[in-house]
Protein backbone atom coordinates (compact mmCIF):
# COMPACT_ATOMS: atom_id res chain seq x y z
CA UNK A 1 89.87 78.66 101.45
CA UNK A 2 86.63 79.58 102.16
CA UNK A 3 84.63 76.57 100.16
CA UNK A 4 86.98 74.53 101.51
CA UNK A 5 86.31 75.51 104.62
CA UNK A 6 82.61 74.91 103.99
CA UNK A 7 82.88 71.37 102.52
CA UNK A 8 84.58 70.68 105.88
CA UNK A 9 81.55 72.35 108.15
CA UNK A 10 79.21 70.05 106.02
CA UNK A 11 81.76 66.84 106.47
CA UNK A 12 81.96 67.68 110.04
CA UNK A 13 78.42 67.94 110.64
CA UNK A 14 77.21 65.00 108.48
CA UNK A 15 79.83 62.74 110.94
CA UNK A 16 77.91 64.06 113.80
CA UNK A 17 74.50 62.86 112.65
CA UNK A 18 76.34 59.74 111.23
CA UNK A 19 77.64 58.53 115.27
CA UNK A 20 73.94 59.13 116.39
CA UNK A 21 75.54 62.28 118.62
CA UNK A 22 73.05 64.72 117.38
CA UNK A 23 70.07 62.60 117.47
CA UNK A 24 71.17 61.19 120.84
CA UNK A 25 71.73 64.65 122.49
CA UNK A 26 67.81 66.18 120.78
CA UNK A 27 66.41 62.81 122.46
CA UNK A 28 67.91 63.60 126.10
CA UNK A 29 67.51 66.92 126.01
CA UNK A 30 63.47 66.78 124.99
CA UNK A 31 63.78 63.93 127.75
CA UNK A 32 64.82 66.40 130.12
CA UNK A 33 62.71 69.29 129.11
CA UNK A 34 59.37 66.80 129.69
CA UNK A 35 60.66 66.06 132.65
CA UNK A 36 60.94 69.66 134.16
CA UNK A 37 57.53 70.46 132.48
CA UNK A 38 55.96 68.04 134.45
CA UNK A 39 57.90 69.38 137.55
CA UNK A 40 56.92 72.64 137.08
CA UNK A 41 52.77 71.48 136.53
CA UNK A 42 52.83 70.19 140.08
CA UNK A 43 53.44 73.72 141.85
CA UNK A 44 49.86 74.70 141.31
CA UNK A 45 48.74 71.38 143.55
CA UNK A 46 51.48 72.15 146.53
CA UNK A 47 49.45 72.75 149.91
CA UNK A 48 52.24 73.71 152.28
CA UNK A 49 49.69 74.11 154.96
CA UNK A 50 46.17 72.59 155.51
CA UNK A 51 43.99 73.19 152.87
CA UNK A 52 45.28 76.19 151.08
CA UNK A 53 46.92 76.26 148.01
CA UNK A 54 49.97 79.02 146.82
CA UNK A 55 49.10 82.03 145.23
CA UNK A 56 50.08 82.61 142.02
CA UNK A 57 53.20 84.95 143.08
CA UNK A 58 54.45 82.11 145.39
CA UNK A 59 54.02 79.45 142.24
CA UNK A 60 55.95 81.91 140.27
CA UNK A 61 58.68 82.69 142.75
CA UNK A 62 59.26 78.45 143.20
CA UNK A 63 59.60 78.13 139.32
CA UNK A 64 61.96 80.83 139.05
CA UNK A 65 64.56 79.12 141.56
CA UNK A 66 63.68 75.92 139.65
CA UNK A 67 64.25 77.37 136.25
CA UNK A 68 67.86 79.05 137.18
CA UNK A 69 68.24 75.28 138.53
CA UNK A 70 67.40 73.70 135.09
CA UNK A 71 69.22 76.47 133.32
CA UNK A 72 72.41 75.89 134.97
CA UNK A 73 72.28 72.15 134.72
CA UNK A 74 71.68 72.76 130.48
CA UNK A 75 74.83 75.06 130.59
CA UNK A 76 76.97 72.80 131.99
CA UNK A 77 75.21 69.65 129.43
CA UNK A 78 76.16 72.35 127.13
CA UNK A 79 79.60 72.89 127.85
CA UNK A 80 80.11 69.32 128.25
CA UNK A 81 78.95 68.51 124.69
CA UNK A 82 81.01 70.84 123.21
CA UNK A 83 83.98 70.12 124.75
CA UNK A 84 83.72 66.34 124.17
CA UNK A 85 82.12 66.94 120.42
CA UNK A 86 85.52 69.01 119.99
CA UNK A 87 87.95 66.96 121.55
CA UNK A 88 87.63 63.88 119.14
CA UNK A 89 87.02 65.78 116.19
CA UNK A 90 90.56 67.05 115.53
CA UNK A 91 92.33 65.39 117.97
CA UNK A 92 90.97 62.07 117.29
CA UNK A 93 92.01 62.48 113.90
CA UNK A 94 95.16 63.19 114.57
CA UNK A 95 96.06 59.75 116.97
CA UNK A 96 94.34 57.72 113.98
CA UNK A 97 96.61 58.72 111.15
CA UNK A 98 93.15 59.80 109.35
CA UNK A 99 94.12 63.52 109.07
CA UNK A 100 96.99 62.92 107.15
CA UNK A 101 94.60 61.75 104.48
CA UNK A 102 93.01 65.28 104.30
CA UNK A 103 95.91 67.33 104.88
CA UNK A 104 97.58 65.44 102.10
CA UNK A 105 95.05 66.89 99.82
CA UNK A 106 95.37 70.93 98.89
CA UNK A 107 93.46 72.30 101.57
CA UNK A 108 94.98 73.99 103.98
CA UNK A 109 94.68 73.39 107.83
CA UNK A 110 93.18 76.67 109.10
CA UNK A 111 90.36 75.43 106.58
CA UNK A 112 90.40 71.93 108.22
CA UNK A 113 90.28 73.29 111.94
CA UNK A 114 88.15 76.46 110.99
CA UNK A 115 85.32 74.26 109.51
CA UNK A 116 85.06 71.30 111.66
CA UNK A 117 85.18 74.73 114.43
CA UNK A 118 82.40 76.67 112.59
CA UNK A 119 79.99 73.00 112.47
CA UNK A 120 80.16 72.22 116.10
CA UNK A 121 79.39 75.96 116.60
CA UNK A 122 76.63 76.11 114.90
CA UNK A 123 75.31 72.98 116.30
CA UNK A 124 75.99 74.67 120.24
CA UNK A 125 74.50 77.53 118.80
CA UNK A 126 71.39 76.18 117.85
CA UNK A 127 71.17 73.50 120.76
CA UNK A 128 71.49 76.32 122.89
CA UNK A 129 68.69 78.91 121.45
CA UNK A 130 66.04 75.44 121.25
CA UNK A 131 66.49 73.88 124.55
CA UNK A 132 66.38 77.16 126.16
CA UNK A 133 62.91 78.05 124.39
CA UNK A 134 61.66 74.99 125.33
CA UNK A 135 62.10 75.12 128.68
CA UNK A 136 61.14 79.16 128.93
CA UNK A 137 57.60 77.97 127.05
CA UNK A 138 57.23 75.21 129.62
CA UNK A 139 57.55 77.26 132.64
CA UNK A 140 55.46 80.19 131.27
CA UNK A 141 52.60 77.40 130.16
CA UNK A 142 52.43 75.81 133.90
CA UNK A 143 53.11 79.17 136.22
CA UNK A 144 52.89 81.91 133.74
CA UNK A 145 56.19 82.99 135.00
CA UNK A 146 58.48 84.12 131.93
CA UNK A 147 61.91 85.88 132.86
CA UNK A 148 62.30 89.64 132.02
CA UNK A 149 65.07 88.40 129.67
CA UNK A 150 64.57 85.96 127.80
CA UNK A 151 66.67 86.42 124.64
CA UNK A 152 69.36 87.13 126.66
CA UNK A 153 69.59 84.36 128.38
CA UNK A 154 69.79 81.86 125.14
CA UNK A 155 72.56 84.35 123.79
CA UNK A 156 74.44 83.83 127.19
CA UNK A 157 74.17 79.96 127.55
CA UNK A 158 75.60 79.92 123.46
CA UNK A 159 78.20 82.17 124.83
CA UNK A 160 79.18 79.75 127.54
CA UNK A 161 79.26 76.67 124.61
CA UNK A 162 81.79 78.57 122.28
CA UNK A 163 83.84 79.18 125.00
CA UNK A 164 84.32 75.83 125.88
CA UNK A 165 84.23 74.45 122.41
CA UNK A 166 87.43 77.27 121.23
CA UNK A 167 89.18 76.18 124.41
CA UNK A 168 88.93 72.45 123.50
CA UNK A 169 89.39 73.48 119.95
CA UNK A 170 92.68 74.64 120.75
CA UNK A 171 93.90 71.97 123.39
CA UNK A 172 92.95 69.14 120.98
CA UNK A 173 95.89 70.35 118.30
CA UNK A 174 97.89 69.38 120.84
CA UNK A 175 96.49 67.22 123.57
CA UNK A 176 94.90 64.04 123.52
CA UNK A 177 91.19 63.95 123.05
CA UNK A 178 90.70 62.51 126.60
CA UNK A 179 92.81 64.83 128.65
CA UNK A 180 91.17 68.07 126.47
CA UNK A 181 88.19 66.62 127.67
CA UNK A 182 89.08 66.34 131.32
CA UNK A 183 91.21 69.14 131.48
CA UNK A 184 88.41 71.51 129.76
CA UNK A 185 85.64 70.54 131.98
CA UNK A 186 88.26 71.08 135.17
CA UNK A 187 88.72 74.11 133.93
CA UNK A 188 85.28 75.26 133.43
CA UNK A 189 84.32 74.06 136.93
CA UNK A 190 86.86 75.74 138.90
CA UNK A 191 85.87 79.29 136.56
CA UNK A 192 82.52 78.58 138.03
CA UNK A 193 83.47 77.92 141.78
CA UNK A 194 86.10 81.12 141.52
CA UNK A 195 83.14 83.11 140.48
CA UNK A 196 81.23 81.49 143.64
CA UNK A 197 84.42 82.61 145.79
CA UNK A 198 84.34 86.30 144.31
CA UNK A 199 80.69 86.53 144.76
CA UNK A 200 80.87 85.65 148.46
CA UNK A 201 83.90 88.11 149.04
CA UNK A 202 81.72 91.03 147.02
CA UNK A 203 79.09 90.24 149.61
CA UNK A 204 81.13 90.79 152.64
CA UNK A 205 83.43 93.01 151.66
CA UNK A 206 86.43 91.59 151.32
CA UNK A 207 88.50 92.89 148.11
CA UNK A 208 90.97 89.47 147.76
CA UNK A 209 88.66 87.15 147.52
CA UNK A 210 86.07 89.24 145.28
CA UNK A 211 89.27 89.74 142.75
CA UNK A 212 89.34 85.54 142.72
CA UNK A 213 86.38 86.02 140.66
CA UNK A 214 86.87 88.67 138.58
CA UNK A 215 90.35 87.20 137.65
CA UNK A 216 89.30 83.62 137.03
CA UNK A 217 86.02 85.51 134.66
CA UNK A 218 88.63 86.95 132.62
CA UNK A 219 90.80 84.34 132.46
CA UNK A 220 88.04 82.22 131.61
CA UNK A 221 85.10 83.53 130.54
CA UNK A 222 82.23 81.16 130.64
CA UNK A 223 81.31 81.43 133.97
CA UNK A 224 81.05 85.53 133.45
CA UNK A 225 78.69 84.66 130.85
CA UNK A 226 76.31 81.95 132.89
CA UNK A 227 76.38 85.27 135.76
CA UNK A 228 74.81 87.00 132.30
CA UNK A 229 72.36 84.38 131.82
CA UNK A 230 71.50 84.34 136.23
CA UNK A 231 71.13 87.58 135.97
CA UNK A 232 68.45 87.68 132.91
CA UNK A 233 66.75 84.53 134.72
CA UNK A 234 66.08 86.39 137.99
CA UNK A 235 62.81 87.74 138.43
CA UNK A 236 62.47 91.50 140.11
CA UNK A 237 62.02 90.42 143.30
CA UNK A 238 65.23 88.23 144.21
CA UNK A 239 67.18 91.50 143.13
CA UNK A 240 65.29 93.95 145.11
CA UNK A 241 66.05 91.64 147.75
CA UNK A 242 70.01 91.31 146.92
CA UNK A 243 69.57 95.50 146.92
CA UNK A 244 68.35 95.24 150.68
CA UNK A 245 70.70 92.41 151.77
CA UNK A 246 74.21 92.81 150.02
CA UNK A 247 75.03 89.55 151.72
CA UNK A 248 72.23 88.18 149.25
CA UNK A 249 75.30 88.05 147.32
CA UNK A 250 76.67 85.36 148.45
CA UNK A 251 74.03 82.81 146.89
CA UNK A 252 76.25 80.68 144.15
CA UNK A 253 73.02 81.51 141.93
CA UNK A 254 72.58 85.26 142.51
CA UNK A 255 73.34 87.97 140.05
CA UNK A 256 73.23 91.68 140.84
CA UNK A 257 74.07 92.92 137.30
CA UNK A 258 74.55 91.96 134.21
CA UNK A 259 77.57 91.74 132.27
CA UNK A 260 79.43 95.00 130.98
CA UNK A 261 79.80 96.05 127.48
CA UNK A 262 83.35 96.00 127.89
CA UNK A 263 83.36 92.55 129.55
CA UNK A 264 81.26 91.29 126.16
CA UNK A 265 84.18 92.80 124.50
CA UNK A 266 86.76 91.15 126.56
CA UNK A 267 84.74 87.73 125.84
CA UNK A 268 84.74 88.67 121.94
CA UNK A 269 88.17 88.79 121.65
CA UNK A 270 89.20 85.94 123.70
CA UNK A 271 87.23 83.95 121.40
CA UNK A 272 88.87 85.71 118.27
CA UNK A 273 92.12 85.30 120.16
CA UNK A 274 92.06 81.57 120.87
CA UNK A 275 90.68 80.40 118.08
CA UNK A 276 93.70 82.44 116.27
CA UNK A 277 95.75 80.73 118.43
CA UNK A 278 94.40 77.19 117.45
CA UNK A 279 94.78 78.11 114.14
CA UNK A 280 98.59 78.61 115.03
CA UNK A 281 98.98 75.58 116.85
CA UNK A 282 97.86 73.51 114.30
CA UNK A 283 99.65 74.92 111.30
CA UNK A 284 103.09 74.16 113.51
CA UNK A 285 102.55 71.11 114.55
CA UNK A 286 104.29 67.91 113.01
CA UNK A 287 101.92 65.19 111.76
């Protein structure tokens, strides 16, 4: 099972490159990445009052913000990618008839779903470490401001991709490739604004609304893993400021810690788990 499983990942990722979405998505992204570099050259000439310049702290301290800006508009181009990369891939397959052709053959499904699964993985995986190491090299060359994390952070944003590309894995062995599209990225966005809703009840106290977030992180764990990715992002001084002013916490892009090792844990085996449970669905299901 295992070469076929292979022959599938290359098949998979071949397709990709043949409907221009790899090539399309390096072109934007390197776009985008250009764009911010220039953005991020300009702090140097600011003059927010008469003559004088910023210092180099206050230069540093505007690209931060701007970087966790730029960073959490690639994790959600991230997340959308994935999700619409997976959607069509099996699902598509299936409306067209075409996957009877391969499932006709001897290979078995889990192959079928596992490989086209492990080549839009890698390709998240890799978009997410390069675009991420871009943008880190473009900020450090105009501010000199690097992130006491950076590693992290890339790990975190590929973290947020495979869990949105194993939840549209799964959906799309049974669900239309448009609606596991829209219902994915629905998804993802209300994980993200119940971890906004939890960080605001944290900040003032109030225990219902802080257990929003820490329910919807578990249910759905990519917007626990962007908070890992804030939180390597944030220079020293936003969270000695969050330390003095626990309301600081109410920021939607404000971290006071990063993830636990048993939360990583939790996230490991909810990707184990529904990507087992994809598996499932697909060997059941009637073609």
């Amino acid at each position: 099972m295992l070469r076929d499983t292979w022959t599938i990942c290359a098949v998979t990722l071949r397709e990709g490159y043949r409907r221009r979405l790899l090539p399309a998505l390096a072109a934007l992204s390197l776009l985008a990445v250009l764009l911010t570099a220039w953005g991020y050259a300009q702090l140097p000439h600011l003059a927010p009052g008469g003559d004088e310049s910023l210092s180099t702290a206050q230069i540093q301290a505007i690209g931060s913000l701007l970087l966790i800006g730029v960073m959490f508009m690639f994790s959600f181009v991230l997340a959308l990618a994935a999700v619409f990369a997976a959607a069509p891939s099996l699902a598509g397959e299936l409306e067209s008839g075409e996957a009877l052709a391969v499932v006709a053959r001897p290979i078995r499904r889990q192959a079928i779903l596992l490989g086209k699964w492990l080549a839009l993985a890698m390709v998240v995986t890799v978009y997410g470490i390069v675009v991420t190491a871009c943008e880190l090299a473009a900020v450090d060359v105009a501010t000199g401001y690097l992130p006491p994390h950076p590693v992290e952070t890339a790990l975190y944003l590929d973290g947020v991709g495979l869990v949105t590309l194993t939840l549209a894995t799964a959906l799309s062995t049974r669900v239309p490739p448009v609606t596991t599209g829209i219902v994915v990225m629905l998804l993802f966005g209300l994980a993200w604004l119940g971890g906004v809703v939890g960080g605001i009840g944290s900040a003032f106290n109030d225990p219902v609304t802080s257990q929003i977030g820490a329910v919807s992180r578990f249910l759905l764990p990519s917007d626990g893993l962007w908070r890992g990715a804030l939180f390597s992002l944030e220079p020293s001084s936003m969270l000695v400021a969050g330390s003095v002013a626990p309301q600081f916490g109410a920021f939607p892009f404000y971290a006071d810690a990063p993830p636990s090792v048993l939360y990583l844990a939790w996230c490991a085996v909810w990707l184990v788990g529904m990507l087992l449970l994809a598996v499932v669905s697909f060997e059941r299901r009637d073609l």
